[in-house]
C-alpha atoms as a PDB file:
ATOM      1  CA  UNK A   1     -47.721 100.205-100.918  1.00  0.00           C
ATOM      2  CA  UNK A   2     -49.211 103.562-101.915  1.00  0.00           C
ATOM      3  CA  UNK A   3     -48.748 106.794 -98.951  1.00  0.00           C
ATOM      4  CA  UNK A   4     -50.882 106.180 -96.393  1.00  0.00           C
ATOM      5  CA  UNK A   5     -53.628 108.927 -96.032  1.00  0.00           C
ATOM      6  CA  UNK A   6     -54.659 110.243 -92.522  1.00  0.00           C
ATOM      7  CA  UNK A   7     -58.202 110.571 -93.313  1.00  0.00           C
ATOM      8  CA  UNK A   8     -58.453 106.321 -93.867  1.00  0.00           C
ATOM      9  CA  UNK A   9     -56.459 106.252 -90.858  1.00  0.00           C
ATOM     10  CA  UNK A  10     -59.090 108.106 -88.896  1.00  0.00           C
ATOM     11  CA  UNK A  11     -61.965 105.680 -90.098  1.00  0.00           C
ATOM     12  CA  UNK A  12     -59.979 102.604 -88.639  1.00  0.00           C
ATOM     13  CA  UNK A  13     -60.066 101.201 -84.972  1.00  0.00           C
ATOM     14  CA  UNK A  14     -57.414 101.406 -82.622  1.00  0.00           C
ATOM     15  CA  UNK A  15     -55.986  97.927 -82.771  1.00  0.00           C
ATOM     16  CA  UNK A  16     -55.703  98.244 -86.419  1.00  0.00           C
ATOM     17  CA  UNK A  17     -53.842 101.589 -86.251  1.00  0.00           C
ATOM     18  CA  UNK A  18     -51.321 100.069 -84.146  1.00  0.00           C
ATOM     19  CA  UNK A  19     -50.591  97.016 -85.937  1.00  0.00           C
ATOM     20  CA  UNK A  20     -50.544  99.360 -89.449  1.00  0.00           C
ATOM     21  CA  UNK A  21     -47.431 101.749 -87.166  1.00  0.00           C
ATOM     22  CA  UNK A  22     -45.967  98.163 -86.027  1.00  0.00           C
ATOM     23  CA  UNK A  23     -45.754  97.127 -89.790  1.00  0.00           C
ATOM     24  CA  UNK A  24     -44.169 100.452 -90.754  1.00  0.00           C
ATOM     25  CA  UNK A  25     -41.989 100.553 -88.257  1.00  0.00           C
ATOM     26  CA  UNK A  26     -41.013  96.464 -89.243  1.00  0.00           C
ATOM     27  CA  UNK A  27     -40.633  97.446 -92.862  1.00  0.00           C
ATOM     28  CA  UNK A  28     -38.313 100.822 -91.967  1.00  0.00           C
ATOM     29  CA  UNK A  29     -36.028  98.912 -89.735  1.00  0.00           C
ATOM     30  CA  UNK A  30     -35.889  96.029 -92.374  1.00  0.00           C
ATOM     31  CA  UNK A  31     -35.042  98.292 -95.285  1.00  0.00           C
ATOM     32  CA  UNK A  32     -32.691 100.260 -93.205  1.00  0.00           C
ATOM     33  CA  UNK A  33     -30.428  98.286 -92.286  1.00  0.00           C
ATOM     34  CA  UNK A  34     -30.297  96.622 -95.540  1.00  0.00           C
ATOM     35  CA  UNK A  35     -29.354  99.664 -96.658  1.00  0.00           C
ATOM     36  CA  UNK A  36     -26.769 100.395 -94.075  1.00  0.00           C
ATOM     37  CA  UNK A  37     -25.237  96.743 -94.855  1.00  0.00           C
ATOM     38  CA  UNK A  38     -24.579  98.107 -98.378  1.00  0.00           C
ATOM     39  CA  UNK A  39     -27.294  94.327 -99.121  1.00  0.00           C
ATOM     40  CA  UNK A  40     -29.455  96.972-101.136  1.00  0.00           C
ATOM     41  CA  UNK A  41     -28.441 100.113-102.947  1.00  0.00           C
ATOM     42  CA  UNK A  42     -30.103 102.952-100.855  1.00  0.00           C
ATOM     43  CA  UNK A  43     -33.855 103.444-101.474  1.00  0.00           C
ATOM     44  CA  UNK A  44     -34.279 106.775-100.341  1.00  0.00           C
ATOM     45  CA  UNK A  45     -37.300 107.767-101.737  1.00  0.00           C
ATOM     46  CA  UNK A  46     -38.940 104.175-100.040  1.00  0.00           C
ATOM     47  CA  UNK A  47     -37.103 105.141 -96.851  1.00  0.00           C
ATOM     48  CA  UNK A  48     -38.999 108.665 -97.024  1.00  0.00           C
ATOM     49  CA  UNK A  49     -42.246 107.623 -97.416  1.00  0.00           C
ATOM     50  CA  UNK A  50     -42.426 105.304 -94.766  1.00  0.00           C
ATOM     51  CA  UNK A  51     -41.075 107.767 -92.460  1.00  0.00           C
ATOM     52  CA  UNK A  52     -43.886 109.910 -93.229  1.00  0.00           C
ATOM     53  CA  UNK A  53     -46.496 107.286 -92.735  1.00  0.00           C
ATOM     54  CA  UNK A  54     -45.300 106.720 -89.757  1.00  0.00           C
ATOM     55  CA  UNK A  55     -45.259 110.179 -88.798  1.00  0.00           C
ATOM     56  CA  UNK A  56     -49.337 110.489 -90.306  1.00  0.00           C
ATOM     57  CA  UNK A  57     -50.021 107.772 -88.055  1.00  0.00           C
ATOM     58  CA  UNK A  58     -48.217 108.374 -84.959  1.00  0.00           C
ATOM     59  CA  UNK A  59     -50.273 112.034 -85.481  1.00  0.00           C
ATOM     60  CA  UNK A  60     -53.734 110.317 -85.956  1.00  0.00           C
ATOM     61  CA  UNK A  61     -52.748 108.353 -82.772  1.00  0.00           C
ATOM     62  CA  UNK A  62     -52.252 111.146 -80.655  1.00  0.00           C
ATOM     63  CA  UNK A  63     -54.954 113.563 -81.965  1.00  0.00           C
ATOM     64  CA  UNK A  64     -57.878 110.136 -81.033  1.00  0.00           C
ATOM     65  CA  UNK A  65     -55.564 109.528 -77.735  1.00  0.00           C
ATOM     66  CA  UNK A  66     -54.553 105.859 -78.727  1.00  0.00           C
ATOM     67  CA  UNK A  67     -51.584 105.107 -77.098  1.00  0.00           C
ATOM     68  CA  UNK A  68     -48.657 103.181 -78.664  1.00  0.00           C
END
């Protein structure tokens, strides 16, 4: 999955913006605490750029007023 960029985010509708920072937030935890169980090695680069995804959406979200 390539970085999500805000200006696509700001072209979709609400509904979908929220189930794209559910899916993030899905994937983080998921990868997480594989990584904390020592089940994967530590992808800290993948682990980065979701966190900033979610951070580009969360910041689309609040500059339309969509709330979580």
């Amino acid at each position: 999955m390539a970085q999500i960029k805000p200006k696509e985010l700001r072209k979709q509708d609400p509904n979908k913006i929220r189930q794209t920072l559910f899916d993030l937030r899905s994937e983080l935890s998921k990868i997480a605490g594989d990584a904390q169980r020592g089940i994967v090695k530590k992808d800290v680069g993948k682990i980065r750029r979701i966190r900033k995804d979610v951070a580009a959406v969360l910041t689309v979200m609040h500059e339309r007023g969509i709330s979580e």
